[in-house]
Protein backbone atom coordinates (compact mmCIF):
# COMPACT_ATOMS: atom_id res chain seq x y z
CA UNK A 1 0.00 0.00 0.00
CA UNK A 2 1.95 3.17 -0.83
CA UNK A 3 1.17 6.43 0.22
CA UNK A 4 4.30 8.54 -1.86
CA UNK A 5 3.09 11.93 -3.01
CA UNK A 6 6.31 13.18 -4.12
CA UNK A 7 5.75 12.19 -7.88
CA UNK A 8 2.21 13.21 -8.05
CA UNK A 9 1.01 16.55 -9.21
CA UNK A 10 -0.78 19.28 -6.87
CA UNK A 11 -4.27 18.19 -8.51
CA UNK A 12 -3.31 14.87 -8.06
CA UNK A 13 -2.69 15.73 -3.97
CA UNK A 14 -5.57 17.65 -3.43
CA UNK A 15 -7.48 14.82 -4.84
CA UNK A 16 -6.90 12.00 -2.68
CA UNK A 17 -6.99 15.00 0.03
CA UNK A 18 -10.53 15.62 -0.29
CA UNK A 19 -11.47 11.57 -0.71
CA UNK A 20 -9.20 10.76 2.81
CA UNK A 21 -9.47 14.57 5.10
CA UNK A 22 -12.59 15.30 6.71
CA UNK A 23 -13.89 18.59 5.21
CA UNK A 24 -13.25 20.96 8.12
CA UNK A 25 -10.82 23.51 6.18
CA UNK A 26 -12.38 22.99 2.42
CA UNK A 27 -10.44 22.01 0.16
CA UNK A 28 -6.39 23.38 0.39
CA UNK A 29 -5.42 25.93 -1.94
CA UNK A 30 -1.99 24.26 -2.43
CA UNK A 31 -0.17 20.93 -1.59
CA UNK A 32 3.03 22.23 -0.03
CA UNK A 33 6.21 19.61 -0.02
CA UNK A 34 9.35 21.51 1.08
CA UNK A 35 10.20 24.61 2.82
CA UNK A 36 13.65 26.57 3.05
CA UNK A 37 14.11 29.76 5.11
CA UNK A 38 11.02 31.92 4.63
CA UNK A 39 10.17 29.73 0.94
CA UNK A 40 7.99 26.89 0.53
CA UNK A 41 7.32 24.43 -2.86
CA UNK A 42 4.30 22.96 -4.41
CA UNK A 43 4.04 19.35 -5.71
CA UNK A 44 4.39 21.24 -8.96
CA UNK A 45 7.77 22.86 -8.03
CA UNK A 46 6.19 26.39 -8.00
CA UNK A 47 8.05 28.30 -4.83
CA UNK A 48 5.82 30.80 -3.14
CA UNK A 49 7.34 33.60 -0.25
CA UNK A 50 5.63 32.31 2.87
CA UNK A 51 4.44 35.79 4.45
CA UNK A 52 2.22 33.64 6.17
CA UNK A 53 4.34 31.43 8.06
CA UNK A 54 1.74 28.94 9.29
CA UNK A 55 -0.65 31.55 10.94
CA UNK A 56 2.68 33.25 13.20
CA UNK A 57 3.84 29.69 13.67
CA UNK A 58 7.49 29.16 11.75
CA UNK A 59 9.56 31.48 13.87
CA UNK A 60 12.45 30.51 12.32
CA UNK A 61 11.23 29.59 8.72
CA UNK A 62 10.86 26.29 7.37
CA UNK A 63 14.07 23.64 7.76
CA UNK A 64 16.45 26.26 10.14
CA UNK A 65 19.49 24.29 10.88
CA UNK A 66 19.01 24.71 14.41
CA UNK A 67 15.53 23.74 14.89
CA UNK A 68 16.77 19.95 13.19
CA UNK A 69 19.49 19.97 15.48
CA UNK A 70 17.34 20.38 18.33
CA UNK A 71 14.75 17.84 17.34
CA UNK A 72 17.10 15.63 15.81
CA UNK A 73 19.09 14.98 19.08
CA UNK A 74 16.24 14.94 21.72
CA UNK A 75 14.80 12.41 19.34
CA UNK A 76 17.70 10.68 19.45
CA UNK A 77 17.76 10.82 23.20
CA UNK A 78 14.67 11.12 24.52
CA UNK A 79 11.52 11.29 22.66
CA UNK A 80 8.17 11.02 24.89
CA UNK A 81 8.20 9.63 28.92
CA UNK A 82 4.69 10.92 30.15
CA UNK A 83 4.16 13.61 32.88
CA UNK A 84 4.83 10.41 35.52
CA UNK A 85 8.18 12.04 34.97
CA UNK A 86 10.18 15.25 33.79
CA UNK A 87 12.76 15.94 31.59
CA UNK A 88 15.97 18.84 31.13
CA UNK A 89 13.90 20.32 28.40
CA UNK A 90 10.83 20.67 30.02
CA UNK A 91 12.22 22.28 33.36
CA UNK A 92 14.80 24.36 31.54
CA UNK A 93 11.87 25.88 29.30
CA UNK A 94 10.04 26.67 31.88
CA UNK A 95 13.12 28.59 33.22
CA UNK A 96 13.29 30.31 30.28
CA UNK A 97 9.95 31.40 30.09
CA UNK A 98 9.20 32.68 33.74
CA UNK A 99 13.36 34.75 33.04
CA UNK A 100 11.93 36.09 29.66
CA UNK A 101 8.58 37.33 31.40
CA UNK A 102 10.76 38.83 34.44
CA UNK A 103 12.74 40.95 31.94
CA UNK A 104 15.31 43.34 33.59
CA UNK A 105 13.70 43.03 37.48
CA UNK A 106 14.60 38.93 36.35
CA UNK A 107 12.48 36.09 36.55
CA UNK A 108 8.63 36.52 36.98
CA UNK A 109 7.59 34.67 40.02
CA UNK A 110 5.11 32.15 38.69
CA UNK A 111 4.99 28.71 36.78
CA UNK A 112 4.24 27.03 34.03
CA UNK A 113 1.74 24.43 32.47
CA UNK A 114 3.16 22.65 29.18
CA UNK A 115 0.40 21.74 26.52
CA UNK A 116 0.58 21.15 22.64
CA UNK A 117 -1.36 24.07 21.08
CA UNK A 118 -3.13 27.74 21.66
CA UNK A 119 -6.43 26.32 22.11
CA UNK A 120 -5.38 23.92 24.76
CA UNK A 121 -3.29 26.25 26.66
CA UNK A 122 -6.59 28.66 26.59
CA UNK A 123 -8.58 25.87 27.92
CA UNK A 124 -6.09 25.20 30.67
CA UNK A 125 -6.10 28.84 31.54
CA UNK A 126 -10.12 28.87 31.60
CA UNK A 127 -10.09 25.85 33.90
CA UNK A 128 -7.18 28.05 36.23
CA UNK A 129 -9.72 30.77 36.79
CA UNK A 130 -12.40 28.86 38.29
CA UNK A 131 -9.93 27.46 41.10
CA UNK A 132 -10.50 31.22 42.22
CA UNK A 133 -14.00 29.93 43.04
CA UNK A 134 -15.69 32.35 40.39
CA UNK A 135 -17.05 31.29 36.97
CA UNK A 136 -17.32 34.52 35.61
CA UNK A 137 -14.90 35.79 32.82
CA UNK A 138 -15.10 39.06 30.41
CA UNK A 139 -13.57 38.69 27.28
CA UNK A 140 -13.24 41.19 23.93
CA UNK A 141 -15.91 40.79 20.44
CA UNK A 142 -13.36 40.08 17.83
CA UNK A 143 -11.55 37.90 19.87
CA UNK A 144 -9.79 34.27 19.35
CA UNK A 145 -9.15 31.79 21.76
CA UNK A 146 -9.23 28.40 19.66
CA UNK A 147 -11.92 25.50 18.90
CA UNK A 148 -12.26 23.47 21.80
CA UNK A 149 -15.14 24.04 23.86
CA UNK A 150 -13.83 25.80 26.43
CA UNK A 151 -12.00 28.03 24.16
CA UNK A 152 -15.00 28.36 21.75
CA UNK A 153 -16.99 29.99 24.76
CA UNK A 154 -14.47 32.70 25.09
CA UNK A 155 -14.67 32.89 20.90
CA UNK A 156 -17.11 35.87 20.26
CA UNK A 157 -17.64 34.89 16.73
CA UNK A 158 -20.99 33.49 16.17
CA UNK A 159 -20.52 30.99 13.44
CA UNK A 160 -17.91 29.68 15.44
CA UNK A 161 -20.10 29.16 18.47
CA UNK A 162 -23.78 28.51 17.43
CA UNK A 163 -23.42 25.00 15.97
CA UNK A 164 -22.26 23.95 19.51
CA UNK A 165 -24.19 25.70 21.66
CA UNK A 166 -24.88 25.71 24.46
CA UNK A 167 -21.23 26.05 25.26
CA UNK A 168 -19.74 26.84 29.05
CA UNK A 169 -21.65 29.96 30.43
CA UNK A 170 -20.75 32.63 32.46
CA UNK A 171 -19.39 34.51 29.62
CA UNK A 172 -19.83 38.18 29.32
CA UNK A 173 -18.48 39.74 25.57
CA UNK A 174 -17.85 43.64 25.49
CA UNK A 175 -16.20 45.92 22.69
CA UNK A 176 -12.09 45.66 22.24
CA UNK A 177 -10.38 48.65 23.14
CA UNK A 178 -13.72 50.32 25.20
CA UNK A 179 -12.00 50.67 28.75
CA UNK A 180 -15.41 51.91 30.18
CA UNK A 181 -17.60 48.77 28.67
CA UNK A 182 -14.87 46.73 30.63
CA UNK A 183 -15.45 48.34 33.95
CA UNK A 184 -19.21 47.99 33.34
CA UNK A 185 -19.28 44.05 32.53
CA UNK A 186 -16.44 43.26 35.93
CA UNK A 187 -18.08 43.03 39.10
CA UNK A 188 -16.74 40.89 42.09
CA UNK A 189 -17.87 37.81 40.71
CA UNK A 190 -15.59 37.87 37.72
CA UNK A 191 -13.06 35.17 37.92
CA UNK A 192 -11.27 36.88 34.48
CA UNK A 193 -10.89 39.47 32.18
CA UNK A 194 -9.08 37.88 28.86
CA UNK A 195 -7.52 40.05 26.51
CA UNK A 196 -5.42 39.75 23.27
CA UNK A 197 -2.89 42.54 23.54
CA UNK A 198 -3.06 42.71 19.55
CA UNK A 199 -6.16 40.65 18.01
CA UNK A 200 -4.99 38.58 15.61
CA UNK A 201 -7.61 36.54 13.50
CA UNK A 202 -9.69 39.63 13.46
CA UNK A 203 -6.75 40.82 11.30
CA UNK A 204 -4.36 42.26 13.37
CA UNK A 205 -6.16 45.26 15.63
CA UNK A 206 -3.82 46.80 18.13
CA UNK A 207 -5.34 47.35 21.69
CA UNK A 208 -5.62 51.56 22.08
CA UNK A 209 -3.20 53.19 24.86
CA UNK A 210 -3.85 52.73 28.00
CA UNK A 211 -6.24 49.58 27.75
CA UNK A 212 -4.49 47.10 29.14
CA UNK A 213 -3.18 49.32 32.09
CA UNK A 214 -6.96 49.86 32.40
CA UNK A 215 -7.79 46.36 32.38
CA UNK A 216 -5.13 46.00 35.34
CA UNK A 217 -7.01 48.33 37.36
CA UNK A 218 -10.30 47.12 36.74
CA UNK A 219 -8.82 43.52 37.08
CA UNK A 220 -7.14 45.00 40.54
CA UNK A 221 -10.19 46.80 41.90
CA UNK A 222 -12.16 43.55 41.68
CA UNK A 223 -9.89 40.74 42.92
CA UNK A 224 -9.85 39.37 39.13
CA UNK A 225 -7.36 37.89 37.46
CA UNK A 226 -6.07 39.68 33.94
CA UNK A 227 -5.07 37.08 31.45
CA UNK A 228 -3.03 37.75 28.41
CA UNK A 229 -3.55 35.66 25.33
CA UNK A 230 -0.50 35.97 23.66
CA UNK A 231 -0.88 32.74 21.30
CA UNK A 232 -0.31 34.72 17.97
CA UNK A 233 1.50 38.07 18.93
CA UNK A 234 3.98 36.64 21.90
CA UNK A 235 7.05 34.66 21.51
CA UNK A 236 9.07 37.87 19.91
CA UNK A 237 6.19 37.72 16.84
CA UNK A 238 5.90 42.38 17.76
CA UNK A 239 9.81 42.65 18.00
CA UNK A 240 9.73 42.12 22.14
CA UNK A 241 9.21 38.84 23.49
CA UNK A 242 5.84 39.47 24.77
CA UNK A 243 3.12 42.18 22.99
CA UNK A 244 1.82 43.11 26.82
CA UNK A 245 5.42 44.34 27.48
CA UNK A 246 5.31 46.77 25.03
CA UNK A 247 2.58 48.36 28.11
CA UNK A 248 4.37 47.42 30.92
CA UNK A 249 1.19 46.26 32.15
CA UNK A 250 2.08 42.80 34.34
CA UNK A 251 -0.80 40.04 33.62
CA UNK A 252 -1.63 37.23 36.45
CA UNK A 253 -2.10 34.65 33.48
CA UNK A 254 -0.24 34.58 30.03
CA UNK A 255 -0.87 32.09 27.09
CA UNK A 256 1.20 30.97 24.60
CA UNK A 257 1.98 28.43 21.71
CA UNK A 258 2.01 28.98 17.84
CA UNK A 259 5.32 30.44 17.20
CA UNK A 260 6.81 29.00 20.66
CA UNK A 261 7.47 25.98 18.92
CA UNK A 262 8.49 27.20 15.42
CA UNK A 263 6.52 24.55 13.49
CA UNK A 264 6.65 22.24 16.82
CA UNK A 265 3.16 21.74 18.29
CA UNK A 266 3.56 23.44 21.97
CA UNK A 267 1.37 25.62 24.34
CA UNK A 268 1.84 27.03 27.86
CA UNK A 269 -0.18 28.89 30.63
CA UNK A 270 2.20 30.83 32.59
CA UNK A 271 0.48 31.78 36.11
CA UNK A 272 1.65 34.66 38.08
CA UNK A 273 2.05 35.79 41.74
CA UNK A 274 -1.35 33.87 43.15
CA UNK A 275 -2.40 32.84 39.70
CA UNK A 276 0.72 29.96 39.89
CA UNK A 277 -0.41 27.90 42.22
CA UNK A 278 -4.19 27.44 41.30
CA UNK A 279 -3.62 24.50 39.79
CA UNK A 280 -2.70 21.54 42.04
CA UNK A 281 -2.65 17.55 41.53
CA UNK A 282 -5.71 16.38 40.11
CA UNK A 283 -7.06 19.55 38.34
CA UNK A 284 -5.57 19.36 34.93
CA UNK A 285 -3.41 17.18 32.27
CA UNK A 286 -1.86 16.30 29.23
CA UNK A 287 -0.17 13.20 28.03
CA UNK A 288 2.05 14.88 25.29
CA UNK A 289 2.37 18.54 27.01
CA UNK A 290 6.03 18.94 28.09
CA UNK A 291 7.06 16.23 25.77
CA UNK A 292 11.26 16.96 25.55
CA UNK A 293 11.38 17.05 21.94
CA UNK A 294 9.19 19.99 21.93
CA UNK A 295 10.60 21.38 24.78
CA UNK A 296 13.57 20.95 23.01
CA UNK A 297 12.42 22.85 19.83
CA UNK A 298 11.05 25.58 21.46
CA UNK A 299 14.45 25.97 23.53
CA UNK A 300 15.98 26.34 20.10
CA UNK A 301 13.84 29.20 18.71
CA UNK A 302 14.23 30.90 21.89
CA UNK A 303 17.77 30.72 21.63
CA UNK A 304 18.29 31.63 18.16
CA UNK A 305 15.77 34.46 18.36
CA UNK A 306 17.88 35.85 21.01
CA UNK A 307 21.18 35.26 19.48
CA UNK A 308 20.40 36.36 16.06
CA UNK A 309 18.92 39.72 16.91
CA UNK A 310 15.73 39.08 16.04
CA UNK A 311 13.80 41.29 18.07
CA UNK A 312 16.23 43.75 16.38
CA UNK A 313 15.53 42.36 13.10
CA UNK A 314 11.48 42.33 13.46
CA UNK A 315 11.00 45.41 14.84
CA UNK A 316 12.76 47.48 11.88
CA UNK A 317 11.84 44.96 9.13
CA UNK A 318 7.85 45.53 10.12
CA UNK A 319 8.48 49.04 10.55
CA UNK A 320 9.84 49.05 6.18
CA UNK A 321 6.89 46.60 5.81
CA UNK A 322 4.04 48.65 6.81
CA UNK A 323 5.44 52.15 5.32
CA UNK A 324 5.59 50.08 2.00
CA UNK A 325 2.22 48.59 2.34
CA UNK A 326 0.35 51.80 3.23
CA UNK A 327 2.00 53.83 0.65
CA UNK A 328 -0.69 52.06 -2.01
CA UNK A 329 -3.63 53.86 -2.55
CA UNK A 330 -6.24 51.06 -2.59
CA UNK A 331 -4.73 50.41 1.22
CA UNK A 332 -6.38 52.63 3.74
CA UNK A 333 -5.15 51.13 6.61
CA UNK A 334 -2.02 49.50 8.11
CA UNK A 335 -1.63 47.97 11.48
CA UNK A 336 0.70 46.00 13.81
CA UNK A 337 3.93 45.83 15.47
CA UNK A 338 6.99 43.91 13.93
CA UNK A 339 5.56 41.09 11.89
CA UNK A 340 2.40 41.23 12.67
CA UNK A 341 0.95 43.08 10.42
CA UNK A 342 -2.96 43.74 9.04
CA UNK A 343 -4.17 46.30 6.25
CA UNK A 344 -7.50 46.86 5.39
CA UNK A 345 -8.17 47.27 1.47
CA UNK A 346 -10.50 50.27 0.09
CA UNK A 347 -12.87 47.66 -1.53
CA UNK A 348 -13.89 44.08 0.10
CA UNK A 349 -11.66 42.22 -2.46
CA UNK A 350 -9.70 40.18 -0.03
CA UNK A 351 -10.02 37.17 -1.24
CA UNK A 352 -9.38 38.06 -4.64
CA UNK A 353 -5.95 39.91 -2.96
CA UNK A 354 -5.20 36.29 -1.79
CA UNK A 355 -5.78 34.29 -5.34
CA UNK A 356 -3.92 37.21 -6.74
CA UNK A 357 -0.80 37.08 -4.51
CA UNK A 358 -0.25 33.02 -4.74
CA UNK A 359 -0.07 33.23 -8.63
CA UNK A 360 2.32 36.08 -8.20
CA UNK A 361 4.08 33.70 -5.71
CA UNK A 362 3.23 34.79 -2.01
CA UNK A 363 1.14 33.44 0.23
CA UNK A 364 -1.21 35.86 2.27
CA UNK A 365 -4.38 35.60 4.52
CA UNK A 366 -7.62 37.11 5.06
CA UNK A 367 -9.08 37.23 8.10
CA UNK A 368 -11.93 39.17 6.91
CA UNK A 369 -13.68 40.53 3.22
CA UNK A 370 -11.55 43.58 3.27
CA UNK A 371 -8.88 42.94 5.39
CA UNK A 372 -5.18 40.72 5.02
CA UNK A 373 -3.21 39.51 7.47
CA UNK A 374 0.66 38.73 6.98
CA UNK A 375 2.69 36.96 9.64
CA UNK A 376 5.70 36.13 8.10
CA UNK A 377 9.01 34.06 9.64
CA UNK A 378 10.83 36.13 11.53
CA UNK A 379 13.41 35.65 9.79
CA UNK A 380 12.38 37.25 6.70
CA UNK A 381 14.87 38.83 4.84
CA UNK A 382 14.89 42.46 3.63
CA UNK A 383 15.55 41.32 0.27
CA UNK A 384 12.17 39.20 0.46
CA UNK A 385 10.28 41.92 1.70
CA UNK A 386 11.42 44.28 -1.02
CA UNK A 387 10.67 41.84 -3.57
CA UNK A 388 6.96 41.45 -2.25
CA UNK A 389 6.63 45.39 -1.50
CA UNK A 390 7.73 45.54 -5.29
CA UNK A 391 5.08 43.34 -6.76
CA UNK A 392 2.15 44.63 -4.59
CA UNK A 393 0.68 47.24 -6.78
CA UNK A 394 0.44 44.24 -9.89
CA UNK A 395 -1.11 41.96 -7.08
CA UNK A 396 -3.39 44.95 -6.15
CA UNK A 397 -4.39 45.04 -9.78
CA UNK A 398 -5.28 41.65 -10.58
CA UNK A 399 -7.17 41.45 -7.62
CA UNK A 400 -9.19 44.72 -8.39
CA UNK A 401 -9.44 43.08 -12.11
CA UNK A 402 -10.67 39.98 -10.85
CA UNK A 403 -13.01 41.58 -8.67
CA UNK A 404 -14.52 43.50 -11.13
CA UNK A 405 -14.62 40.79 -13.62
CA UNK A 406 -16.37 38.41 -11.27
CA UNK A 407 -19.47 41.04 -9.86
C-alpha cells in the first residue's frame, strides 16, 4: 500500500486530500512539499514567499538548521516519557519562560503548564480561573481563543459558536479597546478578564493606549485575574518577546503556543504571583504537554531568536513593511507591530488579494472581506520583503481586475 506523493502533481494531492481529510478547512489551496528559510514548494515545483508562516507559527522559517538539530538529538535521546516524569527540556523551558517574562527586574515569580497548542493552553487557563472559586470571565468581540469548547466559549464569533451551543456559560463579551464597557461588565464575581494585547484573526487590531493598564485596574479593583492571550502576537512575533510588554502592564495569566514551537506543536499557561499555584494535583493534564522534543524545539527558537537579533531584526523589518504597504492607494489602513501586520483594502476584495498574490508567488491571509493579514518568519529577509513590496501594486491590480470581472 503506498502512500508517496512526491511524484504526483498538486491536482493529483488535493485529490486524494478531499477523498481521505474530513472537510473541516475545504479544500487546500496548495499541496506544499518543502520549505527553506522563509520559501515553501508545491508538488508542482512552484516556490511561493511564505508571508504567512503557518498563521505566526514558523519562527524561524521552514528547515532552520538549528531547529533539526534540536529535534534531531532529543529524538535521538529522549523522545516522549509521560508527565509520571520530567525531563531537562521541560524544566529548563520553563526557566526560560518565567526569566523572559521577568525581563530586567529577572524572573517573573510564577509557573508554568506545558500543553501542545493555543487552544489547549486557553482551555487550561479557563479551567485556572475557576480554582479562584468564580465562573465569571469578560472577554473582547473580535476575539480568538481556539476551537475546543472551552476556548470556543471565550470565541465571540458566532458561526464559530452557534453549531455547539450551548457552550460553558458565564461569559460576558464587550467591545475591544472600550476601557469603560470593561469596567461595566467586571463586578466581584468575575473570575477573568481575557484580553489579546493585539487581536490577531480579526486581522491584526492593536489594543488603544492605556487599555491594558486599564484592564489592570479594573482587574485589581475587583480581585480578578487579567489574562493575556498571547498565542499569535507573543514569543518575539511584535519585536519584544511578549506584545503586553510593550505596556508594561504585568498580567496574572499569560498564554502561549504557535510560534513558541516554530513549526513544533507546543502551548503554555504561565500563572503569576497567586495565579501559579491554582492548579494543584488532580485539576488538569496532558499526556504529550512537556514532551522533551518539543521542549527541546522551542528551547531552540528561543535561543536563536535571542542570538540572532531578532527582536532587532522584526521590529525594523515591520516598521519598512508597513510604510511600504500603506504607501498604495487602494490600502487605507495599516496595522501591527513587527511582523504582525494587518491592512485593510478600500474595496472588500480580499479574497481576490489572496488568489492574486499566490499566482504572483506569495502566500497571504484574510481574516476578513476587506482585510489581510501577513505573519511572516521572523526571519524574513529584507531582500524578500522588497521583492513582495515591489510586486504589490500588480497583485493589487489583478485582484481589483478579478473583482470586477467576477461582480
Amino acid at each position: 500500500m503506498s502512500t508517496q506523493t512526491q511524484d504526483q502533481t498538486q491536482e493529483q494531492v488535493v485529490g486524494r486530500y478531499t477523498d481521505a481529510l474530513m472537510n473541516t478547512f475545504g479544500p487546500p489551496k496548495l499541496a506544499l512539499v518543502r520549505g527553506e528559510g522563509s520559501t515553501v514548494w508545491d508538488a508542482d515545483g512552484k516556490a511561493y514567499l511564505d508571508l504567512l508562516g503557518g498563521i505566526a507559527v514558523n519562527s524561524l522559517g521552514h528547515a532552520h538548521p538549528a531547529m533539526m538539530k534540536a529535534v534531531t538529538e532529543q529524538l535521538g535521546t529522549l523522545g516522549h516519557i509521560s508527565n509520571f516524569f520530567t525531563s531537562g527540556p521541560q524544566v529548563e523551558l520553563a526557566e526560560t519562560l518565567l526569566a523572559l517574562l521577568g525581563g530586567d527586574a529577572g524572573p517573573a515569580q510564577g509557573k508554568v503548564f506545558l500543553a501542545n497548542s493555543g487552544t489547549e493552553a486557553n482551555e487550561g487557563a479557563f479551567k485556572l480561573t475557576r480554582r479562584t472559586g468564580r465562573t465569571h470571565v469578560v472577554v473582547a468581540e473580535g476575539g480568538f481563543h481556539g476551537r475546543t469548547m472551552g476556548a470556543l466559549a471565550l470565541t465571540s464569533k458566532a458561526a464559530y459558536r452557534e453549531p455547539f451551543e450551548p457552550l460553558p456559560g458565564d461569559v460576558t463579551f464587550v467591545p475591544y479597546g472600550d476601557a469603560e464597557a470593561l469596567a461595566a461588565a467586571v463586578t466581584d464575581e468575575t473570575a477573568a478578564i481575557c484580553l489579546e494585547p493585539i487581536q490577531g484573526e480579526a486581522g491584526v487590531v492593536v489594543a488603544p493606549d492605556g487599555y491594558l493598564a486599564a484592564a489592570r485596574s479594573i482587574a485589581d479593583e475587583h480581585g480578578t485575574l487579567l489574562w493575556f492571550d498571547e498565542v499569535q502576537c507573543g514569543v518575539g512575533r511584535t519585536g519584544l518577546w511578549f506584545e503586553h510588554q510593550r505596556s508594561g502592564v504585568v498580567p496574572d495569566v499569560v498564554t502561549l503556543a504557535k510560534g513558541l514551537g516554530g513549526g513544533y506543536p507546543i502551548g503554555a499557561v504561565v500563572g503569576l504571583g497567586r495565579a501559579a499555584d491554582l492548579l494543584q494535583p488532580g485539576n488538569h493534564g496532558t499526556t504529550f504537554g512537556g514532551n522533551p522534543v518539543a521542549c527541546a524545539a522551542a528551547l531552540a527558537v528561543l535561543t536563536t531568536i535571542e542570538s540572532d537579533g531578532l527582536l532587532e531584526h522584526v521590529t525594523g523589518l515591520g516598521e519598512h513593511l508597513r510604510a511600504g504597504l500603506a504607501a498604495e492607494p487602494r490600502v487605507t489602513e495599516v496595522r501591527g507591530h513587527g511582523l504582525l501586520i494587518g491592512l485593510d483594502l478600500a474595496e472588500p476584495v480580499a479574497a481576490a488579494v489572496v488568489d492574486a498574490a499566490q499566482a504572483a508567488g506569495y502566500i497571504v491571509n484574510m481574516p476578513t472581506p476587506t482585510r489581510i493579514r501577513l505573519a511572516p518568519p521572523l526571519v524574513l529577509t529584507r531582500a524578500e520583503a522588497d521583492a513582495f513590496l515591489a510586486d504589490w501594486p500588480g497583485i493589487l491590480d489583478a485582484a481589483w481586475a478579478a473583482a470586477k470581472a467576477g461582480g
